[in-house]
Protein backbone atom coordinates (compact mmCIF):
# COMPACT_ATOMS: atom_id res chain seq x y z
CA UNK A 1 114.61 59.95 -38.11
CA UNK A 2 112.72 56.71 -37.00
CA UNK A 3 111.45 53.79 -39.18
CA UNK A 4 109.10 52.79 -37.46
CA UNK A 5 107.74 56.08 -37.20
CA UNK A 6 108.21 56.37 -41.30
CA UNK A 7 106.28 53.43 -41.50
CA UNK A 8 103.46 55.06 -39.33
CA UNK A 9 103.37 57.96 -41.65
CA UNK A 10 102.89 55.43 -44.67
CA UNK A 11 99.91 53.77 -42.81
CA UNK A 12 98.51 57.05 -42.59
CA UNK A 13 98.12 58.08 -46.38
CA UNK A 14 94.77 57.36 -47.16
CA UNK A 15 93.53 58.69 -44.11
CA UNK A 16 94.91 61.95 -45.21
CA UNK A 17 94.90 62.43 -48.63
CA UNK A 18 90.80 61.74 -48.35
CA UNK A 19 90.46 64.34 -45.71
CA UNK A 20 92.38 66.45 -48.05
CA UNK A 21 89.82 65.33 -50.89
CA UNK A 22 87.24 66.49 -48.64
CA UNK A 23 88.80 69.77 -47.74
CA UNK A 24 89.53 70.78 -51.52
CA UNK A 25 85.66 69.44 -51.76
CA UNK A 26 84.79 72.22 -49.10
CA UNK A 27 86.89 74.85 -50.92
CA UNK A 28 89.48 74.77 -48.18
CA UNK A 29 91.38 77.00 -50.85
CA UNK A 30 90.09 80.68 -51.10
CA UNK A 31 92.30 81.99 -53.49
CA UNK A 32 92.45 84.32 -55.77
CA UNK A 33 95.65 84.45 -57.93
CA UNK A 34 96.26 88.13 -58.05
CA UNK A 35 97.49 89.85 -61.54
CA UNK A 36 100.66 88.34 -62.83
CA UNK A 37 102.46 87.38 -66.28
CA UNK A 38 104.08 84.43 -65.50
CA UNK A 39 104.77 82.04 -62.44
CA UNK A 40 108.25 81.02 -60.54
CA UNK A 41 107.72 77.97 -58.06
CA UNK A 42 110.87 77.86 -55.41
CA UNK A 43 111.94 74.41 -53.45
CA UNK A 44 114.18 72.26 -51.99
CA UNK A 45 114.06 68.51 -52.19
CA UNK A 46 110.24 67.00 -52.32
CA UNK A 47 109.41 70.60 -52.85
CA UNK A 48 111.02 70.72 -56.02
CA UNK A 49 110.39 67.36 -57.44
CA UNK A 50 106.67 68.24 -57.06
CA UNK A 51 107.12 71.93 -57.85
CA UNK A 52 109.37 71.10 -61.44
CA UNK A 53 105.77 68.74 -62.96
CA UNK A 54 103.28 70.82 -61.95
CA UNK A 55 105.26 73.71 -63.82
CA UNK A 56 105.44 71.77 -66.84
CA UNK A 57 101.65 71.03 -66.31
CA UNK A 58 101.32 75.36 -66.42
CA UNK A 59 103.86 75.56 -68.91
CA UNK A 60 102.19 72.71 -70.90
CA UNK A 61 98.28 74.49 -70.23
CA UNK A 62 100.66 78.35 -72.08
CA UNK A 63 101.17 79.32 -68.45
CA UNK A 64 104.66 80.98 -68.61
CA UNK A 65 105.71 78.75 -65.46
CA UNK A 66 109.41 77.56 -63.95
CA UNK A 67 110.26 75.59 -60.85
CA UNK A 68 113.35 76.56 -59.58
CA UNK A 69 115.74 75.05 -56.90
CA UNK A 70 115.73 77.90 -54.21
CA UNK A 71 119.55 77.55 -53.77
CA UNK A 72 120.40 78.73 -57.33
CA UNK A 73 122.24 81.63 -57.74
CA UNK A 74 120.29 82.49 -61.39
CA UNK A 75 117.08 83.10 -60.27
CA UNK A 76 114.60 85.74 -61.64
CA UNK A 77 115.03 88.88 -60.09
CA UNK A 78 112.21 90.17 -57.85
CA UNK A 79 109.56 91.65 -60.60
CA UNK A 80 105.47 92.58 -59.70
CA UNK A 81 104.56 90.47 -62.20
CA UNK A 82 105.52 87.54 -61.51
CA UNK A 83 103.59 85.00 -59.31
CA UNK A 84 106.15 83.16 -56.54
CA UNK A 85 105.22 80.04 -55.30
CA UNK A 86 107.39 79.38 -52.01
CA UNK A 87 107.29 75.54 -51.60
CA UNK A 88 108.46 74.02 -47.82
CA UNK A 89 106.52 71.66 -45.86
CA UNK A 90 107.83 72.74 -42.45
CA UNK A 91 107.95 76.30 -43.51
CA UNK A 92 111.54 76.64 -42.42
CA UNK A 93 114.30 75.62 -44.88
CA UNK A 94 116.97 78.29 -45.24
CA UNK A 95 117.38 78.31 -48.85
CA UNK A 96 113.88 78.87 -50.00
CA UNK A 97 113.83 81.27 -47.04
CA UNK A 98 116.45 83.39 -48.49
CA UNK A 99 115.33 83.17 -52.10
CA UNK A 100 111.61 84.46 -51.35
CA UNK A 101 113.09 87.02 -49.16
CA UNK A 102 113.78 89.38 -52.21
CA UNK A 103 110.35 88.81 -54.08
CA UNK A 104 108.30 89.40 -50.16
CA UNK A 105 106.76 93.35 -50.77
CA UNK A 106 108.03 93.32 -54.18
CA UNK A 107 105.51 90.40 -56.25
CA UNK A 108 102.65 88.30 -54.81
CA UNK A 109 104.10 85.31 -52.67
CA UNK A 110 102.40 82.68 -51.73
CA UNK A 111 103.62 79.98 -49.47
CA UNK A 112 103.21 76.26 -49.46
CA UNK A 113 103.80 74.58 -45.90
CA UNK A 114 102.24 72.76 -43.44
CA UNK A 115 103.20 75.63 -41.00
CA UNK A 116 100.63 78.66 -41.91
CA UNK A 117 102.37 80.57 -38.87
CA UNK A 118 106.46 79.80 -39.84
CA UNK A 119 108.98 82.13 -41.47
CA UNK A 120 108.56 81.10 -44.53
CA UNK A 121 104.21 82.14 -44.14
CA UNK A 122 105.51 85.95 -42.69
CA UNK A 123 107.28 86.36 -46.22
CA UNK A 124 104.16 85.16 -48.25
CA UNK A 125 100.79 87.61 -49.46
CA UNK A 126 99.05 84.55 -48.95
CA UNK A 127 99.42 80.52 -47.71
CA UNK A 128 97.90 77.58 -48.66
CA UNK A 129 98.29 74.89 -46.30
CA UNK A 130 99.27 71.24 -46.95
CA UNK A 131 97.15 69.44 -43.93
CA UNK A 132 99.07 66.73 -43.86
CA UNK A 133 99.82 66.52 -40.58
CA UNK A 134 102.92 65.98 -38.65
CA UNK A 135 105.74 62.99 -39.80
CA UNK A 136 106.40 61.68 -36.91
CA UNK A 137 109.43 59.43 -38.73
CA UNK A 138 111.14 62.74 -40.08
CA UNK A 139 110.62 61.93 -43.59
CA UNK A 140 108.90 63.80 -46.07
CA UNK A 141 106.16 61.10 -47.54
CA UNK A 142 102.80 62.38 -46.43
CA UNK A 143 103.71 65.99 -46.83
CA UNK A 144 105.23 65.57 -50.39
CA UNK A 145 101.73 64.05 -51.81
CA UNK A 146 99.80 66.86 -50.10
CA UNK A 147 102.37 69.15 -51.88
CA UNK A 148 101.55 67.68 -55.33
CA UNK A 149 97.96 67.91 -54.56
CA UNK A 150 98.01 71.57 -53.20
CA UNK A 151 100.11 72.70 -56.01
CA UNK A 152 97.95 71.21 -58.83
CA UNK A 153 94.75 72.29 -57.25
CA UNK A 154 96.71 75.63 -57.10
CA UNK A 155 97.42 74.96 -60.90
CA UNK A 156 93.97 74.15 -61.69
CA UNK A 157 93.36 77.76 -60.42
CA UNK A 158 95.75 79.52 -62.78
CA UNK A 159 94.65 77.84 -65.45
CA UNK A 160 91.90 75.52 -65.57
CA UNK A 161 92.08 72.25 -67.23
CA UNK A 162 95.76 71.18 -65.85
CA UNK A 163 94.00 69.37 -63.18
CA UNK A 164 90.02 69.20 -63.42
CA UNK A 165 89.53 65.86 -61.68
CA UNK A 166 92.12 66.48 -58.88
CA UNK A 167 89.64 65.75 -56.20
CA UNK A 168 88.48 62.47 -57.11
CA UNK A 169 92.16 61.83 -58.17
CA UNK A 170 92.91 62.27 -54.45
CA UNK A 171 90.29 59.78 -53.05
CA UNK A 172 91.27 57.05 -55.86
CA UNK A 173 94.75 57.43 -54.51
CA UNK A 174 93.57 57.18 -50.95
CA UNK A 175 91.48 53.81 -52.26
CA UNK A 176 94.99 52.89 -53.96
CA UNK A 177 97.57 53.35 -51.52
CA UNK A 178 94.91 51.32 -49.15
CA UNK A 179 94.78 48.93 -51.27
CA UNK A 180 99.14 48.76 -51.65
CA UNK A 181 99.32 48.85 -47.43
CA UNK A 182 97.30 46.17 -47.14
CA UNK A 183 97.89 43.73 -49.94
CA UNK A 184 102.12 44.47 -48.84
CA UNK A 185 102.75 40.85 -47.90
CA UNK A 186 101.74 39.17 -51.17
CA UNK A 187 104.17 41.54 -53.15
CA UNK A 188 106.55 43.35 -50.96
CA UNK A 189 108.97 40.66 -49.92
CA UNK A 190 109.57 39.82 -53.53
CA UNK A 191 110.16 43.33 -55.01
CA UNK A 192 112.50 44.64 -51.92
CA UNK A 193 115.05 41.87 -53.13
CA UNK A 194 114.36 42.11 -56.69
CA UNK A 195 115.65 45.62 -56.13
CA UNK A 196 118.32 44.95 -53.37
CA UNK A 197 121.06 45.08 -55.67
CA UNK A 198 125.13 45.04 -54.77
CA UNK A 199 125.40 48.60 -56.83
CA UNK A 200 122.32 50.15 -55.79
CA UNK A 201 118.73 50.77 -57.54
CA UNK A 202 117.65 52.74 -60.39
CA UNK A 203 114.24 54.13 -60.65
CA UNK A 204 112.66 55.48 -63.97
CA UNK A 205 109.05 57.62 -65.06
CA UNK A 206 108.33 59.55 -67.76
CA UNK A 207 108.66 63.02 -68.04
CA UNK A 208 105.52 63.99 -66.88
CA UNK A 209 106.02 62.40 -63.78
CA UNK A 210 109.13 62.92 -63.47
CA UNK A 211 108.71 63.81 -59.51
CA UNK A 212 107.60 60.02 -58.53
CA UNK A 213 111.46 58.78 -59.85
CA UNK A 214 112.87 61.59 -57.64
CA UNK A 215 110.92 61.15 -55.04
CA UNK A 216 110.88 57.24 -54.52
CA UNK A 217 115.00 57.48 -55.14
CA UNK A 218 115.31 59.87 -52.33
CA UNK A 219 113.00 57.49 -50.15
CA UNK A 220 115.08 54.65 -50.68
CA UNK A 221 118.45 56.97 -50.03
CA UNK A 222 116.97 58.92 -46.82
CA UNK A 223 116.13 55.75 -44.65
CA UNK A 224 117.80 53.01 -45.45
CA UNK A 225 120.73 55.08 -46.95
CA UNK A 226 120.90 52.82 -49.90
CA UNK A 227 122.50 53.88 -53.66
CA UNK A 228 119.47 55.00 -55.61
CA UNK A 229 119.61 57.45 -58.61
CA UNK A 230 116.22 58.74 -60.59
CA UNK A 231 116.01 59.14 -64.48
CA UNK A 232 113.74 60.06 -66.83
CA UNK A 233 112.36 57.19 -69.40
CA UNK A 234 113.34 58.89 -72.61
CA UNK A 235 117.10 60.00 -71.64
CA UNK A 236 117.49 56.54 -69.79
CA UNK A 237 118.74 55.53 -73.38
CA UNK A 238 120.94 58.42 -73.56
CA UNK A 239 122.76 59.08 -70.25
CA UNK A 240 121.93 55.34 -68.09
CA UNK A 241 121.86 52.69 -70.62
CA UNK A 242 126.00 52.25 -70.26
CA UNK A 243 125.49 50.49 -66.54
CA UNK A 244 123.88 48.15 -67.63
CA UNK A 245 126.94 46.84 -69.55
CA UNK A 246 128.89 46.61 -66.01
CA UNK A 247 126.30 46.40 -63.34
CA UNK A 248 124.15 44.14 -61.80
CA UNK A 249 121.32 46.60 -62.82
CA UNK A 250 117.75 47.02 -60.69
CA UNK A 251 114.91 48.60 -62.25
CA UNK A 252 111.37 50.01 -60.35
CA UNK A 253 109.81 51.08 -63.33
CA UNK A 254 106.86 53.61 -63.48
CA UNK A 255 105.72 52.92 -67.01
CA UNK A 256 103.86 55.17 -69.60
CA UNK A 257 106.57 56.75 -71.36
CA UNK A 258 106.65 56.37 -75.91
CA UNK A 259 109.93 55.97 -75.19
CA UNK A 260 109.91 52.76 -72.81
CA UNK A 261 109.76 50.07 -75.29
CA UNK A 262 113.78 50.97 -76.04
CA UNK A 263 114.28 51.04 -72.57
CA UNK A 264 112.92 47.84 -72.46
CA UNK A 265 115.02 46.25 -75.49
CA UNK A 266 118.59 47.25 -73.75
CA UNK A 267 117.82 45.56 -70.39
CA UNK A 268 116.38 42.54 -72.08
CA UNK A 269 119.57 42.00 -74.27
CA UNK A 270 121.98 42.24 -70.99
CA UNK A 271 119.76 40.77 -68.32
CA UNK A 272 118.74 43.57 -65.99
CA UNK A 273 116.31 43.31 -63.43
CA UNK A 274 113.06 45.58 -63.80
CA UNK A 275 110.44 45.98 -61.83
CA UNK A 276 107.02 47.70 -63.18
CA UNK A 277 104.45 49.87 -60.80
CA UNK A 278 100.73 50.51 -62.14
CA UNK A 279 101.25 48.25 -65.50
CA UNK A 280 102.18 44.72 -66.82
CA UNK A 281 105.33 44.95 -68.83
CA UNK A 282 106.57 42.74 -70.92
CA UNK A 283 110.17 41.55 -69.81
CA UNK A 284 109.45 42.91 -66.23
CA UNK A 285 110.60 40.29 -63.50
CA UNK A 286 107.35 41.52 -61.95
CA UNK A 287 104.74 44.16 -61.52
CA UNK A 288 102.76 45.88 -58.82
CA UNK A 289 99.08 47.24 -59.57
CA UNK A 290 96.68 49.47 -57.68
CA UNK A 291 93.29 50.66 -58.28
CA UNK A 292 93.13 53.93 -60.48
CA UNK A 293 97.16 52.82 -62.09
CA UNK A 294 95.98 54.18 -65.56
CA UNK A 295 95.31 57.89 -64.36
CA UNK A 296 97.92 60.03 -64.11
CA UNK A 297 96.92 61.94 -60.99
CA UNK A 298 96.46 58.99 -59.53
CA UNK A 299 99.74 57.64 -60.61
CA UNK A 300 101.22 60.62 -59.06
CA UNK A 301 100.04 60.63 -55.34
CA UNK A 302 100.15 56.34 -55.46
CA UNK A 303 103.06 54.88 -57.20
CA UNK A 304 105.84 56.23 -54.86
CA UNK A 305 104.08 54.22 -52.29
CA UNK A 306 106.01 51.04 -53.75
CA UNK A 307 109.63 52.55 -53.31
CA UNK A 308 108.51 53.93 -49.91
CA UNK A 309 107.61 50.51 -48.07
CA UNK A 310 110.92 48.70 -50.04
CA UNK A 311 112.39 51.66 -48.12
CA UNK A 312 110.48 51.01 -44.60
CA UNK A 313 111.62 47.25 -45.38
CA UNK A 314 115.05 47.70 -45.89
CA UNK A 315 115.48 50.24 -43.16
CA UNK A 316 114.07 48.05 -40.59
CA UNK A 317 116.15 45.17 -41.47
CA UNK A 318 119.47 47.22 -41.50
């Protein structure tokens, strides 16, 4: 792992998620989802924080859909009718390896991965690749966006509607995270110490996108090895509220939840520190807006771009 590789990868986002815009333009797809009654998505890590919304998407469109961490031991047995959806950017991790293995000549697999030739492809019916290039700073940051965007454009194809405007989705977040890159001196400094606190940082998002908390904690863990923890807006009040009664509390917020204005209430009345991403939020010590911040798609491939250059910050700097 290298930072200033990391950072590299960062720089290269829009680049890639427009050519990826172009290739879903150019049907860069062919696939046909073959018969099946319901759909079980398998990942580790960035896999599965992308996998676990775009199943709710499905499940949310009366797709019978789960995401399932490929190390658990309760998984679905191997049936024909079921759809699996193998999820690993370099094609190779062990555990979603070894769950697929039992489904490959039983059900239709298809594989996710930026490696069409890997294991984890000679297990799969069929594989949809990621084209997001390689990471040359050994962090998953380009490759979990093209993940997202593969998946719901695989969604869209199992039932349409989840994601209709994906590909102009993709090219506003290209425009976006353009837009955070370059516009990083004005707001960066401030945030990365807004955040930098003694006990760690928290991040929150609602349910729906869910993934960007997990993924932007995990950033902010992986390279600078700092405490981070994800949660999701709604059971903040039930399950993360109590730390900030003992801790000197920091917040990156990814607004939109019904349930945020409670949120909001509890670190106002014992002086937390929140940060907002793609809104202005009242009681937020500050807020960082992109082009495109009120549409969820766009939300979704953009607003872990904020976490991820604290993270190239901090991990310089240590």
């Amino acid at each position: 792992m290298d930072p200033a590789g990391y950072l590299a990868d960062l720089e290269r986002i829009p680049d890639t998620l427009a050519a990826l815009a172009d290739a879903l333009d150019d049907g860069f797809l062919p696939f046909e989802a073959p018969s099946h009654d319901r759909v079980l998505l398998l990942g580790m890590g960035s896999s599965a924080y992308a996998a676990g919304v775009v199943a709710a998407r499905l499940r949310h469109a009366g797709v019978d859909a789960v995401a399932e961490l490929a190390s658990s031991d309760l998984l679905p047995p191997p049936d024909p009718r079921t759809l699996v959806v193998a999820v690993s950017a370099s094609g190779r991790s062990a555990e979603t390896l070894a769950a697929t293995a039992p489904h490959a000549g039983v059900a239709p697999v298809v594989a996710v991965t930026e490696d069409p030739a890997g294991p984890l492809a000679d297990l799969a019916t069929g594989v949809l690749p990621l084209l997001a290039g390689p990471e040359d700073g050994g962090v998953a940051c380009r490759s979990y966006r093209h993940t997202l965007a593969v998946l719901l454009a695989l969604a869209e194809r199992l039932a349409p509607g989840v994601a209709p405007a994906l590909t102009a989705g993709c090219r506003t977040a290209a425009v976006a995270t353009a837009h955070l890159l370059d516009t990083r001196d004005g707001w960066l400094p401030g945030v990365a110490d807004r955040l930098a606190g003694p006990q760690g940082s928290w991040v929150v998002a609602p349910a729906r996108r869910l993934a960007s908390a997990q993924q932007s904690a995990l950033m902010l863990r992986e390279g600078p090895r700092r405490p981070s923890h994800a949660c999701e807006t709604g059971d903040w009040s039930h399950v993360d509220v109590y730390l900030t009664k003992t801790l000197d509390y920091r917040m990156l917020l990814l607004p939109g939840s019904a349930y945020q204005p409670e949120l909001m209430r509890w670190v106002a009345e014992r002086g937390s520190t929140v940060v907002a991403v793609g809104a202005d939020v009242e009681g937020a010590a500050a807020a960082v807006r992109y082009p495109g911040d009120d549409v969820d798609d766009v939300r979704l491939l953009t607003e872990t771009t904020v976490a991820e250059l604290v993270a190239a910050r901090w991990w310089a700097a240590s």
